[in-house]
Every structure is written in structure tokens, then in C-alpha cells.
C-alpha atoms as a PDB file:
ATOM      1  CA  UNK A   1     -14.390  11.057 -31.867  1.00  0.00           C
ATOM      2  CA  UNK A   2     -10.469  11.223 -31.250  1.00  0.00           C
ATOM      3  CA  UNK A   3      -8.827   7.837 -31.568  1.00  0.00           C
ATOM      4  CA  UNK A   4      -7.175   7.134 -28.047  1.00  0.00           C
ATOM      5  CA  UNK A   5      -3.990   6.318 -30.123  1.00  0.00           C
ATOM      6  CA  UNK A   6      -3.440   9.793 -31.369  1.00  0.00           C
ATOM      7  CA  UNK A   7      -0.469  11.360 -30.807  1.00  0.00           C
ATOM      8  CA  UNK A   8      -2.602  14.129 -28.875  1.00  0.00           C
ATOM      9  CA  UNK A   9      -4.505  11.127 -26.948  1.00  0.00           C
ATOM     10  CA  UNK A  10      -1.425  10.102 -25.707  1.00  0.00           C
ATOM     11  CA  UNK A  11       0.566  13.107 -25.114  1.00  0.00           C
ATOM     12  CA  UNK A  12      -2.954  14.276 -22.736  1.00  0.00           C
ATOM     13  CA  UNK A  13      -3.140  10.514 -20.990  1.00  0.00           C
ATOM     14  CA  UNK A  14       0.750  11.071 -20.442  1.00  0.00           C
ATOM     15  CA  UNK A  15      -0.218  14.666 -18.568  1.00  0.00           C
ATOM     16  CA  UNK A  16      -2.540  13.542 -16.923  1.00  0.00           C
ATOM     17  CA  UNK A  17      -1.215  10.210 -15.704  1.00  0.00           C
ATOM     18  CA  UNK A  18       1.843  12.352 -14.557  1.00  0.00           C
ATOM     19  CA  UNK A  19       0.206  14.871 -12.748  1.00  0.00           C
ATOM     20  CA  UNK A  20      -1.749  11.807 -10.857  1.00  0.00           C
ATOM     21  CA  UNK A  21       1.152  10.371  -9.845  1.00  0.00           C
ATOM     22  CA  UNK A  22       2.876  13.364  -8.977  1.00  0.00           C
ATOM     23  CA  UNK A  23       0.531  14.407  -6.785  1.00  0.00           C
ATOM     24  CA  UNK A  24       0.004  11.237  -5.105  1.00  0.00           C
ATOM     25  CA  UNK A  25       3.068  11.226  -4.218  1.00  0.00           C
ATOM     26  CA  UNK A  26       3.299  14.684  -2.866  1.00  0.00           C
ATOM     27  CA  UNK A  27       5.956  15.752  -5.011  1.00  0.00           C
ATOM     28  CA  UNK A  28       6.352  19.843  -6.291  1.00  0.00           C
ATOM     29  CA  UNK A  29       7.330  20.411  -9.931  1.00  0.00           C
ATOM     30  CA  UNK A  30      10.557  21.251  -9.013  1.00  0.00           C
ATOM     31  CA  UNK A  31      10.985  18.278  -6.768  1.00  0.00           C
ATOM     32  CA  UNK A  32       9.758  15.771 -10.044  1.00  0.00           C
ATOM     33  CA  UNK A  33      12.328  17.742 -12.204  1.00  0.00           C
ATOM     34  CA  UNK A  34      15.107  17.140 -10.095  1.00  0.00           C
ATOM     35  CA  UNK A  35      14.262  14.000  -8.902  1.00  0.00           C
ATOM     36  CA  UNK A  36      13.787  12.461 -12.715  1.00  0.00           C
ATOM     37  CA  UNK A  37      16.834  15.221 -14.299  1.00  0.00           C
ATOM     38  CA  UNK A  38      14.232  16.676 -16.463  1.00  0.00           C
ATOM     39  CA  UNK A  39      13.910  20.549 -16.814  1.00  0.00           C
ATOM     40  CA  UNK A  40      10.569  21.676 -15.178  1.00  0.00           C
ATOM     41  CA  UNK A  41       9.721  23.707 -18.188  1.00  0.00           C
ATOM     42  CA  UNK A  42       9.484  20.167 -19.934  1.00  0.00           C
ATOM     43  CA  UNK A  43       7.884  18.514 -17.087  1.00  0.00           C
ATOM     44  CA  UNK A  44       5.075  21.434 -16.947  1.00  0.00           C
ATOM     45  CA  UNK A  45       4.896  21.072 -21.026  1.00  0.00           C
ATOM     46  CA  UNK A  46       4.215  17.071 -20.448  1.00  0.00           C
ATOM     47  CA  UNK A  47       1.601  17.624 -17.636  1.00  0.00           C
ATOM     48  CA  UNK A  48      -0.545  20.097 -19.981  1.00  0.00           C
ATOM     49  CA  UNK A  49      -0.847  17.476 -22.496  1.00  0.00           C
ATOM     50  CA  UNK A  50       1.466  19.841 -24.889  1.00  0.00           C
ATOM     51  CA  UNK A  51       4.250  17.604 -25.249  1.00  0.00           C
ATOM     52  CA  UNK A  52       5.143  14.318 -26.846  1.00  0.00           C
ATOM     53  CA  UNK A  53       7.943  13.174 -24.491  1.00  0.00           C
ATOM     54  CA  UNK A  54      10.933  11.454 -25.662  1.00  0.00           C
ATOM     55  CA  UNK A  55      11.624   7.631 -24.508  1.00  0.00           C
ATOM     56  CA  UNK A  56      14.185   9.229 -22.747  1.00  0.00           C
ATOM     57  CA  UNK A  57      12.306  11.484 -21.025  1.00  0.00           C
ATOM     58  CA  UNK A  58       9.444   8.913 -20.523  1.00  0.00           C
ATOM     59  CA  UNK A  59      11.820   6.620 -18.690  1.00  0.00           C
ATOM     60  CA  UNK A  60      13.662   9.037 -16.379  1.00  0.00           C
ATOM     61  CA  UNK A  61       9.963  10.318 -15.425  1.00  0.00           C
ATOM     62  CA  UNK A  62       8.788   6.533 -14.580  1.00  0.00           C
ATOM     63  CA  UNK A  63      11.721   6.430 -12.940  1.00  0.00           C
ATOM     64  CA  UNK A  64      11.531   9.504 -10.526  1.00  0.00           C
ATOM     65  CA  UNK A  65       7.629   8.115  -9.996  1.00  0.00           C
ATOM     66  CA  UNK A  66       8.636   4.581  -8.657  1.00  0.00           C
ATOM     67  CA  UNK A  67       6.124   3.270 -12.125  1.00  0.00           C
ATOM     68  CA  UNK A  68       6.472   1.308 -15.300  1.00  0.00           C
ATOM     69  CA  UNK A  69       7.099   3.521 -18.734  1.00  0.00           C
ATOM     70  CA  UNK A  70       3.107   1.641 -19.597  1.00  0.00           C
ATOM     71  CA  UNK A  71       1.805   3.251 -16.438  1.00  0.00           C
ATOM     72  CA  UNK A  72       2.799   6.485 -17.824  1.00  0.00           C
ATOM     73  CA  UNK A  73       1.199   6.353 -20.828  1.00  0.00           C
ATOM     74  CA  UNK A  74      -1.797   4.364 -20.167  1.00  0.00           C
ATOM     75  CA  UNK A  75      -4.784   6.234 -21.766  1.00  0.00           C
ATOM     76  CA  UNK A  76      -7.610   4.769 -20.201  1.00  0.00           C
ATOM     77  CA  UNK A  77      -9.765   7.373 -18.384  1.00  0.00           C
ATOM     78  CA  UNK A  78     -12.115   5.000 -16.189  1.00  0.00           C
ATOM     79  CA  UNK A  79     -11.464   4.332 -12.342  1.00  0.00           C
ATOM     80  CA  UNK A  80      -8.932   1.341 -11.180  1.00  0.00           C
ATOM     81  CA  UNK A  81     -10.630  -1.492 -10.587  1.00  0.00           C
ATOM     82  CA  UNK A  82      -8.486  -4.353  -9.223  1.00  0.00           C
ATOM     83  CA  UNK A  83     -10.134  -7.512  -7.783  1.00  0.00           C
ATOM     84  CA  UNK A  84      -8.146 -10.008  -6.434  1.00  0.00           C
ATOM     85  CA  UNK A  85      -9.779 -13.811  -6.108  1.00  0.00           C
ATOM     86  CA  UNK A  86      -9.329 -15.050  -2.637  1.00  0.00           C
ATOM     87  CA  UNK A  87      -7.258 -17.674  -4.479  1.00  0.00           C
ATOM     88  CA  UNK A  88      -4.841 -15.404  -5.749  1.00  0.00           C
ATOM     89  CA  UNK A  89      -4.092 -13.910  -1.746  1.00  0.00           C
ATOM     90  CA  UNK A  90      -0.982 -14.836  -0.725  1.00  0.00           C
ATOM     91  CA  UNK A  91      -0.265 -16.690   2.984  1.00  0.00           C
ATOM     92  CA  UNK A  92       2.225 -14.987   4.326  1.00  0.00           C
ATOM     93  CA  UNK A  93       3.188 -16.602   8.064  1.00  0.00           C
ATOM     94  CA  UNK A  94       1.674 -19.365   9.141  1.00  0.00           C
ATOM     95  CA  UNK A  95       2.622 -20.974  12.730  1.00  0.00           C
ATOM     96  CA  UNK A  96       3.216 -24.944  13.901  1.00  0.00           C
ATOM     97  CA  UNK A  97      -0.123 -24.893  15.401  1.00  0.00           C
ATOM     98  CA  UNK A  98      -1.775 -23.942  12.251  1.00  0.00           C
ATOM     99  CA  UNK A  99      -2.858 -19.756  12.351  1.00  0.00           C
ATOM    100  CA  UNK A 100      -2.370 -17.923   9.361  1.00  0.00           C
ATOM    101  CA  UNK A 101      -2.103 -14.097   8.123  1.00  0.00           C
ATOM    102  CA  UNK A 102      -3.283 -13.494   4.240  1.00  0.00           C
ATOM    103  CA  UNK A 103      -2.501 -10.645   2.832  1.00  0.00           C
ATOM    104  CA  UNK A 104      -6.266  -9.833   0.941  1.00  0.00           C
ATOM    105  CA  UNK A 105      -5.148  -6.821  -1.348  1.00  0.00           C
ATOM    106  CA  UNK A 106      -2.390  -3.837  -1.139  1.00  0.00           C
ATOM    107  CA  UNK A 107      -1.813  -0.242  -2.884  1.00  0.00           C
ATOM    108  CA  UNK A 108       1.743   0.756  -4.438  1.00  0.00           C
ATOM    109  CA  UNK A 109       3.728   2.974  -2.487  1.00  0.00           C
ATOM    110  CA  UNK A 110       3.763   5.966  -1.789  1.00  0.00           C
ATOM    111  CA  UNK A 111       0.982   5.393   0.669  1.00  0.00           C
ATOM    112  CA  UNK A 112       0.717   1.931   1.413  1.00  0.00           C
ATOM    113  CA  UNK A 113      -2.787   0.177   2.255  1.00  0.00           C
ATOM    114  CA  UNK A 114      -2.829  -3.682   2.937  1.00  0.00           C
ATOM    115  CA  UNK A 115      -6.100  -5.593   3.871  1.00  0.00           C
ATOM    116  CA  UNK A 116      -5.071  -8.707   5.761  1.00  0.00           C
ATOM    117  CA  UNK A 117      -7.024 -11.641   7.000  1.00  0.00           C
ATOM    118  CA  UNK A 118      -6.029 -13.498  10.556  1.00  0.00           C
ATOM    119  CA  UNK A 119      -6.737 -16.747  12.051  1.00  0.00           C
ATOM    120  CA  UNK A 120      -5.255 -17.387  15.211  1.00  0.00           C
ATOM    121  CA  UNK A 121      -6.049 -20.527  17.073  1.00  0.00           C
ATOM    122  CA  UNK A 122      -6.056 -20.820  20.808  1.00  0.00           C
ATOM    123  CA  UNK A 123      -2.804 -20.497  22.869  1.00  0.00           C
ATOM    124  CA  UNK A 124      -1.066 -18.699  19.875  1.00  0.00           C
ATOM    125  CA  UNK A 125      -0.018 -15.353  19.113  1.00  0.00           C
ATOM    126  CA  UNK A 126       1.827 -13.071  16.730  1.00  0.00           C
ATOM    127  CA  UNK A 127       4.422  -9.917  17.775  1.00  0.00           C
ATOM    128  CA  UNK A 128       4.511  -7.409  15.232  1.00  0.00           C
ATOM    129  CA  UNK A 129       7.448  -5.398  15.094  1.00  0.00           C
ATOM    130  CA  UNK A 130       7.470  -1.387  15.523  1.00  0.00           C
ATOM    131  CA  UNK A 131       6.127   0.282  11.885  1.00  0.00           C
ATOM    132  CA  UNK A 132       7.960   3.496  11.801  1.00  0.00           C
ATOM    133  CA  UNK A 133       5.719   6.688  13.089  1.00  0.00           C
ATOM    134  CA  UNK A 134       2.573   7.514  10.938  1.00  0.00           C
ATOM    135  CA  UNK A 135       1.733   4.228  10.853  1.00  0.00           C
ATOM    136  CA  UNK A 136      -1.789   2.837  12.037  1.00  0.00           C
ATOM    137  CA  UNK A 137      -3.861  -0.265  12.147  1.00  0.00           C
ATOM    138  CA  UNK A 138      -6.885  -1.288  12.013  1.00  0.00           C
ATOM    139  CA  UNK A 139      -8.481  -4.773  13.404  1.00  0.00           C
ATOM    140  CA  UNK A 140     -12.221  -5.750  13.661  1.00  0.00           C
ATOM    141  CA  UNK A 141     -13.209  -9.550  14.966  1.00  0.00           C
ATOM    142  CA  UNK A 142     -15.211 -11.381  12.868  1.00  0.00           C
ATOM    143  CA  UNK A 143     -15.097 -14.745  15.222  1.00  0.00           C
ATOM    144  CA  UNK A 144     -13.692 -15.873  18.702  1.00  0.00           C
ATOM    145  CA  UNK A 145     -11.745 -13.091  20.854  1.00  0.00           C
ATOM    146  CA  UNK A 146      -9.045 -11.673  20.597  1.00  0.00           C
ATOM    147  CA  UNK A 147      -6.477  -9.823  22.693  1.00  0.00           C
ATOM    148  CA  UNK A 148      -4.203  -6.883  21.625  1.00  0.00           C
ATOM    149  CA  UNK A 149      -1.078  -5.505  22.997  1.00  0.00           C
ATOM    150  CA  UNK A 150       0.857  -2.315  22.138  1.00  0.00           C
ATOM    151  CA  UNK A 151       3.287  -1.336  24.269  1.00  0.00           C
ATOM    152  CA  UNK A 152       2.239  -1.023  27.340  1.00  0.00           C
ATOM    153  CA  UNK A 153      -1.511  -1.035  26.720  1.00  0.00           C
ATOM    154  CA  UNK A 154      -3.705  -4.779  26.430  1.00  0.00           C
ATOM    155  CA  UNK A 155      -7.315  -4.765  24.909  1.00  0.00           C
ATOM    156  CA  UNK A 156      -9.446  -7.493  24.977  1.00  0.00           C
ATOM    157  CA  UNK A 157     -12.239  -7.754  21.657  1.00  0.00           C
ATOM    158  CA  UNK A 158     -14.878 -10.129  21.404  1.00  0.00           C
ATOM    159  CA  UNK A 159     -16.620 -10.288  17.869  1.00  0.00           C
ATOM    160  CA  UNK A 160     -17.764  -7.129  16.209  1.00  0.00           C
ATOM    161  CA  UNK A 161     -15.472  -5.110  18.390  1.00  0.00           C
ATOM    162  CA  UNK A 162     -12.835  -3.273  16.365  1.00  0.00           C
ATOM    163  CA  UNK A 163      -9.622  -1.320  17.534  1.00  0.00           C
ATOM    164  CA  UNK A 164      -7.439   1.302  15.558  1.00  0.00           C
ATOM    165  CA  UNK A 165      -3.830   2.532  16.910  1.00  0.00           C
ATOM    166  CA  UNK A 166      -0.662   3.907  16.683  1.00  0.00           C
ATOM    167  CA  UNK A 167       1.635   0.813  15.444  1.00  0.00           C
ATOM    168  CA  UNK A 168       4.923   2.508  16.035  1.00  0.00           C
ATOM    169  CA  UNK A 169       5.376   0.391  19.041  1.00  0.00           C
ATOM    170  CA  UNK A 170       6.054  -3.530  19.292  1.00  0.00           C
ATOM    171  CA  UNK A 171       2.355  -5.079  19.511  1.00  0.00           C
ATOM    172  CA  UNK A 172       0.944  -8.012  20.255  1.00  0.00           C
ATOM    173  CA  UNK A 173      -1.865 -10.123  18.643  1.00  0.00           C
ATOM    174  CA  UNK A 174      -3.060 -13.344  20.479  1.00  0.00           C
ATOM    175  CA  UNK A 175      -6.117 -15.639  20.529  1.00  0.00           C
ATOM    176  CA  UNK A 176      -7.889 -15.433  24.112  1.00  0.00           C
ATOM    177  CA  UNK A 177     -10.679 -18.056  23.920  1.00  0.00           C
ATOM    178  CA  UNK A 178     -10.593 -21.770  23.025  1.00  0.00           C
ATOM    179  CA  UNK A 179     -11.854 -21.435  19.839  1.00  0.00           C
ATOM    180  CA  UNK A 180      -9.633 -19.985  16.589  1.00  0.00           C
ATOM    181  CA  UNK A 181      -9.986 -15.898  16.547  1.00  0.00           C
ATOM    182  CA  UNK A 182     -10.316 -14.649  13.192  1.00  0.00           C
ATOM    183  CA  UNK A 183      -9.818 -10.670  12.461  1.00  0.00           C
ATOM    184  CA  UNK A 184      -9.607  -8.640   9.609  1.00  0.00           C
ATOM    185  CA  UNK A 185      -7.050  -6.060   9.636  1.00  0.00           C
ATOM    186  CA  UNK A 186      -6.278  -3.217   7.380  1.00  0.00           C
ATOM    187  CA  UNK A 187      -2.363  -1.205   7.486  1.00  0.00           C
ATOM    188  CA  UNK A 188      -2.388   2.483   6.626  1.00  0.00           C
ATOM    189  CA  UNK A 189       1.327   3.795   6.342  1.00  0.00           C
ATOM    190  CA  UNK A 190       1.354   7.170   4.460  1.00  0.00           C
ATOM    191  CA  UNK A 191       3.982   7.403   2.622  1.00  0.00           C
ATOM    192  CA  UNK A 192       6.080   9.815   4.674  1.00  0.00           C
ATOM    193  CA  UNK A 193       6.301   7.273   7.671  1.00  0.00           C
ATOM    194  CA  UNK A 194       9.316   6.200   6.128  1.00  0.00           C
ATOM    195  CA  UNK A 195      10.299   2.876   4.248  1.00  0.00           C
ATOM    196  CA  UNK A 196      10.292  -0.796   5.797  1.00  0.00           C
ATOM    197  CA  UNK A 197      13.593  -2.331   5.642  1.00  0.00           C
ATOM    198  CA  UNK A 198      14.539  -4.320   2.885  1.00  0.00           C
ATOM    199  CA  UNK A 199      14.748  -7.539   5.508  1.00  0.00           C
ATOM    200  CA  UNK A 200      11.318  -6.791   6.771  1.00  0.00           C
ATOM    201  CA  UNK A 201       9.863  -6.938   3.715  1.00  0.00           C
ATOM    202  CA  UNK A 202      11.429 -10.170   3.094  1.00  0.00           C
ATOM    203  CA  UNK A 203       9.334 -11.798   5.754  1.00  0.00           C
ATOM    204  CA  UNK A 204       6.523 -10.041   5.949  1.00  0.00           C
ATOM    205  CA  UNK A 205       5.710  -7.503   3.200  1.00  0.00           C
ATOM    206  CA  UNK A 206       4.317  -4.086   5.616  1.00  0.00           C
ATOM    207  CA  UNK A 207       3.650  -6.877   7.791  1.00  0.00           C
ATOM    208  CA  UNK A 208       1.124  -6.746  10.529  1.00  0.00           C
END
């Protein structure tokens, strides 16, 4: 067996860990090569496993990938597995009369996924701001009811019901019984919807 600390166990983890993230993020050879100033003949010779990059090389490739140098050369070959304790989730809004949005879990750009966790209680509501086009969510109510407004279309969910749509529009979330409404949520914004501004993220991470 090879020892996955052999120059040609890293120089194939680096390929293939390239490739990956090349690909995830949609990018042609030629785009990587001019996006990270590295010839494509080199990037090509790093993707088959045939080269041993320079540091130089390593970092201008993290770079142009939007990763850390250690995701680049990571040589473990087994699925992601990230689990998050609900502990660990962070609260990101909360209101005066007491509803809450937790952000569950999230991927890395390019194409963002967020799994977020409501509670609104009765006579409140949230207005989400416009995601730019591409972007859709996805709601299901686990308890109470809950109404839904984007644009110029309202939808009214009692539990089990679920709703996906277009969030390029100003929407509305808002309890509609006397009890607390509590809905899971999920964000899907591929990553050529565009990029949430800076101040946006400041307040609200993809936010809701």
C-alpha cells in the first residue's frame, strides 16, 4: 500500500481536489489558468496527478478557487461529512416579541445551500429582501400556520404544507394563528445568481 504522504499521494489528492473544485465551480481550464495566472499546460499537469506544484503555484490556485492552500491538498478520499450540533447553530435575528431564525447548516460558495429553522410567534413577521434571480426557497411547517408573501402573491400553510418559489422578489413571512409557527426552510442560490452584498451579509448571512 502507498503511504498517503507520498509525494505521488499528494500530487494525485492535489489533481483531484482541483479538478473537484474546478468543476464545482463551473470554471473551463482556461478560465482557472487565467483566473489563478497559472499556464493551463501546468494546471492540466496538476489535475492528472503529474505534477508536484510549487507553493507558489499552490497558493495562486487556492486563490482563483475561493479555498484554503489545506483544502487543496487534502488527501482524504472518503465523502464530507459535516455535522453540526444544534448547539453550535448560530441565531441570527431574533425580534422584541421573541421569534427567531437559526441558521442549521450552509455549503461554501459557489452554490450556496443554507438550512434554516423559524419560529415566529403570533402577530409577528419577517420581510426578506429580494435574492438576486436564480434564487429559490424552500419552507415546510412543522407547527402552527403560517402565511407567505412574495410579491404580489399570499399563501396560507398549515402544518405539513410546504411551498417552494422564486425569491427574487421582496417576501413576506408571518405567523397567522395564535400559537408560535415554526418552519424549516432551506435557500438554494446557484452560484451564478450573483453575490449578496457585503452589507447583507452583515445582517443576515444569504438571509431568508
Amino acid at each position: 500500500m502507498i503511504s498517503m504522504t507520498t509525494p505521488d499521494a499528494v500530487a494525485a489528492a492535489i489533481g483531484r481536489n482541483v479538478r473537484a473544485l474546478r468543476q464545482q465551480r463551473r470554471l473551463t481550464l482556461d478560465a482557472l489558468a487565467a483566473a489563478s495566472g497559472v499556464s493551463r499546460g501546468t494546471v492540466i499537469q496538476v489535475e492528472s496527478g503529474k505534477a508536484n506544484p510549487s507553493i507558489a503555484t499552490l497558493v495562486a490556485l487556492s486563490e482563483a478557487l475561493q479555498v484554503g492552500v489545506a483544502s487543496l491538498v487534502d488527501t482524504g478520499s472518503d465523502p464530507r461529512v459535516v455535522v453540526r450540533r444544534g448547539s453550535e447553530a448560530p441565531r441570527l435575528w431574533t425580534s422584541d416579541d421573541g421569534s427567531t431564525a437559526t441558521l442549521r447548516i450552509g455549503t461554501d460558495p459557489p452554490d450556496l445551500v443554507e438550512l434554516w429553522d423559524w419560529t415566529l410567534q403570533p402577530g409577528d413577521a419577517f420581510d426578506g429582501l429580494a435574492h438576486p434571480v436564480g434564487t429559490e426557497e424552500i419552507l415546510t411547517v412543522i407547527s402552527g400556520q403560517l402565511t407567505i408573501t412574495v410579491g404580489e402573491t399570499t399563501a396560507h400553510l398549515d402544518v405539513d404544507d410546504t411551498v417552494m418559489f422564486q425569491a427574487h422578489a421582496p417576501h413576506r413571512y408571518a405567523c397567522a394563528g395564535d400559537e408560535p409557527v415554526r418552519f424549516t426552510m432551506v435557500v438554494l442560490q446557484p452560484g451564478d445568481a450573483g453575490i449578496v452584498p457585503p452589507e447583507d451579509i452583515a445582517s443576515r448571512t444569504t438571509t431568508p
